[in-house]
N, C-alpha and C. Protein backbone atom coordinates (compact mmCIF):
# COMPACT_ATOMS: atom_id res chain seq x y z
N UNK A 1 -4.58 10.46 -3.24
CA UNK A 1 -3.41 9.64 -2.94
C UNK A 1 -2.79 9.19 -4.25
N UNK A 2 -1.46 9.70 -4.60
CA UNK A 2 -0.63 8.81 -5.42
C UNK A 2 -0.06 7.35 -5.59
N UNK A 3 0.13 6.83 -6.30
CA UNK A 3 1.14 5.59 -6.06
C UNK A 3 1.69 5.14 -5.23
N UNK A 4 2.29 6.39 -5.08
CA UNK A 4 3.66 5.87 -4.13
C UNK A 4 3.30 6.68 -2.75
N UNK A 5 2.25 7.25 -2.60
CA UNK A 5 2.22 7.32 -1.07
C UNK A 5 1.77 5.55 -0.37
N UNK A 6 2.17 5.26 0.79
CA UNK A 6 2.06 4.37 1.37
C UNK A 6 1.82 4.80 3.01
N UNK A 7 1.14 3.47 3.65
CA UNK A 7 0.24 3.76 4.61
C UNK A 7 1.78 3.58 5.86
N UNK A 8 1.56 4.54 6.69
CA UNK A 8 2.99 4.77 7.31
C UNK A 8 2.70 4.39 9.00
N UNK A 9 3.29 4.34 9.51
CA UNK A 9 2.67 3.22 11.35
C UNK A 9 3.77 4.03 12.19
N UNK A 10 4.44 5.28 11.49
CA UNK A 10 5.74 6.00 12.44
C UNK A 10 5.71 7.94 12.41
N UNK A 11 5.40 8.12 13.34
CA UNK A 11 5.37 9.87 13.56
C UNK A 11 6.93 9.92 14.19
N UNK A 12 7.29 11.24 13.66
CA UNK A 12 8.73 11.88 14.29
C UNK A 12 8.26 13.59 14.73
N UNK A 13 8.52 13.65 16.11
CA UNK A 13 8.39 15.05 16.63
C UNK A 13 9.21 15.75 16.04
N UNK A 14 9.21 17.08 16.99
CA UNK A 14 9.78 17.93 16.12
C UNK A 14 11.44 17.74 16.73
N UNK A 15 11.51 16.79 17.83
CA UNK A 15 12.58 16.18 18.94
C UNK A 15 13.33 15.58 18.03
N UNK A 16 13.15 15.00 16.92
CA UNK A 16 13.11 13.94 16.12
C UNK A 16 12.80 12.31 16.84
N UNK A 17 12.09 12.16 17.87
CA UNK A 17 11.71 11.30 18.60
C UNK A 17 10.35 10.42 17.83
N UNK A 18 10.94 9.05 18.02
CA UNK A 18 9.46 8.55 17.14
C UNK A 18 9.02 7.89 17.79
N UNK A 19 7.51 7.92 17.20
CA UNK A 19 6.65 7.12 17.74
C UNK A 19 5.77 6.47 16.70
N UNK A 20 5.66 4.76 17.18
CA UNK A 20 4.77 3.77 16.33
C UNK A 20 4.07 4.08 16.62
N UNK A 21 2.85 3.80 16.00
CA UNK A 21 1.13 3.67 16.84
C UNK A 21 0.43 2.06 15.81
N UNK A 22 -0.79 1.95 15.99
CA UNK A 22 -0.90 0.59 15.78
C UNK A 22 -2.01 1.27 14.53
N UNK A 23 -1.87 0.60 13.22
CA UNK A 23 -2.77 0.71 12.03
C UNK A 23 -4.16 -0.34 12.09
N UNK A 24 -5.54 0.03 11.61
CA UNK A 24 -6.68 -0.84 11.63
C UNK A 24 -6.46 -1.09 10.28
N UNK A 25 -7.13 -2.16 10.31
CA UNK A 25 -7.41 -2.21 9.05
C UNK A 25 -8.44 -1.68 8.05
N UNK A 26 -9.05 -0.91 8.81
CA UNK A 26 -10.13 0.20 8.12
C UNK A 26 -8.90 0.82 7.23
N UNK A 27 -7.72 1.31 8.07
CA UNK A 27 -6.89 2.52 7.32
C UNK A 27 -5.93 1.38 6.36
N UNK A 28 -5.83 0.44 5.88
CA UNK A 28 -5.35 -0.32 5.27
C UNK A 28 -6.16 -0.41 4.16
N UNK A 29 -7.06 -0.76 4.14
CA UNK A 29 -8.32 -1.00 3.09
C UNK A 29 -8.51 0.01 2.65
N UNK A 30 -8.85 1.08 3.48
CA UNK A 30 -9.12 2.47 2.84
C UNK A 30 -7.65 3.34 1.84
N UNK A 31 -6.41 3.25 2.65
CA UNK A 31 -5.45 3.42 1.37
C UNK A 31 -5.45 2.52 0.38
N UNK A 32 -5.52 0.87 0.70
CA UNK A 32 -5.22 0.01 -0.75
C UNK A 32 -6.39 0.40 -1.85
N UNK A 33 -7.42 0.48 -1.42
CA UNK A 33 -8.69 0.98 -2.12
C UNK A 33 -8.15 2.57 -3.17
N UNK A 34 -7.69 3.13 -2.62
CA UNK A 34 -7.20 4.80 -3.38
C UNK A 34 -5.63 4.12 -4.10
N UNK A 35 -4.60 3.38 -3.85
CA UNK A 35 -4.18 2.86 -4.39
C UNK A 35 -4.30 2.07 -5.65
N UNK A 36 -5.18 0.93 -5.46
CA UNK A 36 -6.10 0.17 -6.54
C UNK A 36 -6.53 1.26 -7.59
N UNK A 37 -7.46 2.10 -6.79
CA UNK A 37 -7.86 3.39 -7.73
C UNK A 37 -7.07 3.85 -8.56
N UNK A 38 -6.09 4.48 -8.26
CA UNK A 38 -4.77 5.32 -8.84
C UNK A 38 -4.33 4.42 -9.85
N UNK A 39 -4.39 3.13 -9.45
CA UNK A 39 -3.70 2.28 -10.68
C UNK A 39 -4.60 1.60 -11.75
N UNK A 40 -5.83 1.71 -12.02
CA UNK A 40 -6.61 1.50 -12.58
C UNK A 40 -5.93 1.38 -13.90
N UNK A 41 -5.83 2.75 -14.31
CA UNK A 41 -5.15 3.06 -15.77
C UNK A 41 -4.15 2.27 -16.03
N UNK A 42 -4.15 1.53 -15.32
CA UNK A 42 -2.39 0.17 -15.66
C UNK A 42 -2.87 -0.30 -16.89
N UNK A 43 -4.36 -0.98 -16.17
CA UNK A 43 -5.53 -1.66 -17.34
C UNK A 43 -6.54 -1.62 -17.96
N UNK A 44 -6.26 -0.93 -18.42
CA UNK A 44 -6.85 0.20 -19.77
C UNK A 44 -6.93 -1.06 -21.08
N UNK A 45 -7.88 -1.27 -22.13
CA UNK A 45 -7.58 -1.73 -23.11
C UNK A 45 -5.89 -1.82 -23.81
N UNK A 46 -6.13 -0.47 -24.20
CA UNK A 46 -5.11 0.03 -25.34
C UNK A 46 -3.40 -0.05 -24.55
N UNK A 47 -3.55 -0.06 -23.18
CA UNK A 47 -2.25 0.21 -22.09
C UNK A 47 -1.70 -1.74 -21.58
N UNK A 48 -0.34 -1.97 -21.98
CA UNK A 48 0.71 -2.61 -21.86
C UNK A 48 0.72 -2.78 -20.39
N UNK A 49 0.26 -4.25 -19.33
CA UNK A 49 0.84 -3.99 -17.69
C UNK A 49 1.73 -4.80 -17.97
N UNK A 50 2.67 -4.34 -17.12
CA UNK A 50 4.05 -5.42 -17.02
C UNK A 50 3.35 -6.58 -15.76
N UNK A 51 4.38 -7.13 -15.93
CA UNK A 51 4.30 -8.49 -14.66
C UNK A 51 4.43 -7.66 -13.47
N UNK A 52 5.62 -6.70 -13.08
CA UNK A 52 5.67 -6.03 -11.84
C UNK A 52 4.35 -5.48 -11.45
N UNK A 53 3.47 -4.52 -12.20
CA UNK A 53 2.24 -4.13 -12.00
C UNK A 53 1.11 -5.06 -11.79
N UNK A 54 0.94 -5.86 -12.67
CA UNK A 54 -0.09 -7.06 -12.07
C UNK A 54 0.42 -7.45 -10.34
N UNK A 55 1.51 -7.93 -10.28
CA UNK A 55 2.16 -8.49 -8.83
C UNK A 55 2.01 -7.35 -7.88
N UNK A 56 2.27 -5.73 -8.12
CA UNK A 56 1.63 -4.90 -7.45
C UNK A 56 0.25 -5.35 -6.64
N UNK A 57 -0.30 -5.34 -7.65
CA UNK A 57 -2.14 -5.06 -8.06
C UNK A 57 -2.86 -6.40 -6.98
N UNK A 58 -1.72 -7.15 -7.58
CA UNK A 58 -2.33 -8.64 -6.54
C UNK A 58 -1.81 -8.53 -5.47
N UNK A 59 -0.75 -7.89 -4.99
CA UNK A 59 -0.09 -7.73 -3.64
C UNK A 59 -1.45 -7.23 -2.94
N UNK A 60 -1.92 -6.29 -3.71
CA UNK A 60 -2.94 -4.63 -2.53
C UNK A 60 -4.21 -5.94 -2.61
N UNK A 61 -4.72 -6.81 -3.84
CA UNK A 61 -6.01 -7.18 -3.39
C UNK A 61 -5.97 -8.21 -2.41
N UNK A 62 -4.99 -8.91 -2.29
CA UNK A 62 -4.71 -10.15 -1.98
C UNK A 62 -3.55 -9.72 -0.31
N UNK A 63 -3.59 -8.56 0.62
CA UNK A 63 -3.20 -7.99 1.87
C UNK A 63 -3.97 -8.65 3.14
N UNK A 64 -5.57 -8.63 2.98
CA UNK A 64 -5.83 -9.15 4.02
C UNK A 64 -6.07 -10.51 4.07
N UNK A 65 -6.14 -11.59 3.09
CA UNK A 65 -6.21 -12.74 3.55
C UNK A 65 -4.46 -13.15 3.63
N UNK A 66 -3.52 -12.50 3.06
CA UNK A 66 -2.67 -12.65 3.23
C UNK A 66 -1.15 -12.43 4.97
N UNK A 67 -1.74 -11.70 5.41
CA UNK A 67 -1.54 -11.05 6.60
C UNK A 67 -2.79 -10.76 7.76
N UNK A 68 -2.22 -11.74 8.49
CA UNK A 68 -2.76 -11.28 9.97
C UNK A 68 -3.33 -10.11 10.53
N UNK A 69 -2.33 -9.31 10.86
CA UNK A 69 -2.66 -8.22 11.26
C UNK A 69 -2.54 -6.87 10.50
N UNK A 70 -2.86 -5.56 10.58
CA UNK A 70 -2.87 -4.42 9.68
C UNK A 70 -1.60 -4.15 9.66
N UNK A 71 -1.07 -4.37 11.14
CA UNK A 71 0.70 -3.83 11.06
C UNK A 71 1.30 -4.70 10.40
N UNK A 72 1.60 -5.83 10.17
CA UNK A 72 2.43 -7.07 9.35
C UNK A 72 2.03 -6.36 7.96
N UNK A 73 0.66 -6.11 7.75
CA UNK A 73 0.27 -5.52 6.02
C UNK A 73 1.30 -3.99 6.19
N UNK A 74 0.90 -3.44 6.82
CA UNK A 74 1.83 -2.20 6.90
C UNK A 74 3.13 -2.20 6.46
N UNK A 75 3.61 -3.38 7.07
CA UNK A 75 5.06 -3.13 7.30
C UNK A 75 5.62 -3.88 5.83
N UNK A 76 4.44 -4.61 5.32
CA UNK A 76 4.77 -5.20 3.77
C UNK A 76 4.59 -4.33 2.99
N UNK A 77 4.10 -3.32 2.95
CA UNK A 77 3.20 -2.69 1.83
C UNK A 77 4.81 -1.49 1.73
N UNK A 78 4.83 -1.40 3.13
CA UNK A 78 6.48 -0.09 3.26
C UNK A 78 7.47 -0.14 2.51
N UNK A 79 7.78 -1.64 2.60
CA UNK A 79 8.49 -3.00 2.47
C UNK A 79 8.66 -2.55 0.58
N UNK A 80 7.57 -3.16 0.36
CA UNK A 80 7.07 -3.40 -1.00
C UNK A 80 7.53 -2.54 -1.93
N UNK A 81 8.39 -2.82 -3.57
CA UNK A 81 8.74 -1.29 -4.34
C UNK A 81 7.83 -1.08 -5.00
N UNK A 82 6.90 -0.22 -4.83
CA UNK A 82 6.36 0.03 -6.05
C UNK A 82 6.58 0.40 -7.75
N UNK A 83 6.20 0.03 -8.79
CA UNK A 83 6.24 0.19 -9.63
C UNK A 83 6.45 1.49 -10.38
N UNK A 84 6.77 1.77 -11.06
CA UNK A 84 6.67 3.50 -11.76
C UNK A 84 5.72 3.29 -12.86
């Protein structure tokens, strides 16, 4: 998983007809976790994080006491710009 993939709560047929379905938070944890991962290298000794990247970083650790449910995290995380 890259950066910028994000955990998605919407399928489109081939109808172009969509459908929600409801996210656990197993699959929340388990992308922010490969997320977190991916961004490791932010904080590296020798490597510069901006403020946006820390506020990233604390967004993904700080999801479930922050939000109720997996879909409210979902729909923040969609929400959310990530950093480059």
């Amino acid at each position: 998983m890259t950066v910028s993939n994000r955990v998605t709560r919407l399928s489109i047929d081939q109808d172009g007809n969509a459908t929600y379905y409801d996210v656990s938070w197993e699959a929340i944890r388990s992308a922010r976790n490969e997320s977190l991962k991916a961004t490791d290298w932010w904080a590296l000794k020798d490597v510069v994080m901006s403020q946006t990247k820390k506020d990233y970083r604390t967004f993904l650790r700080d999801m479930p006491s922050t939000y109720s449910t997996a879909n409210e995290a979902a729909n923040a995380w969609a929400a959310y710009e990530i950093p480059e």
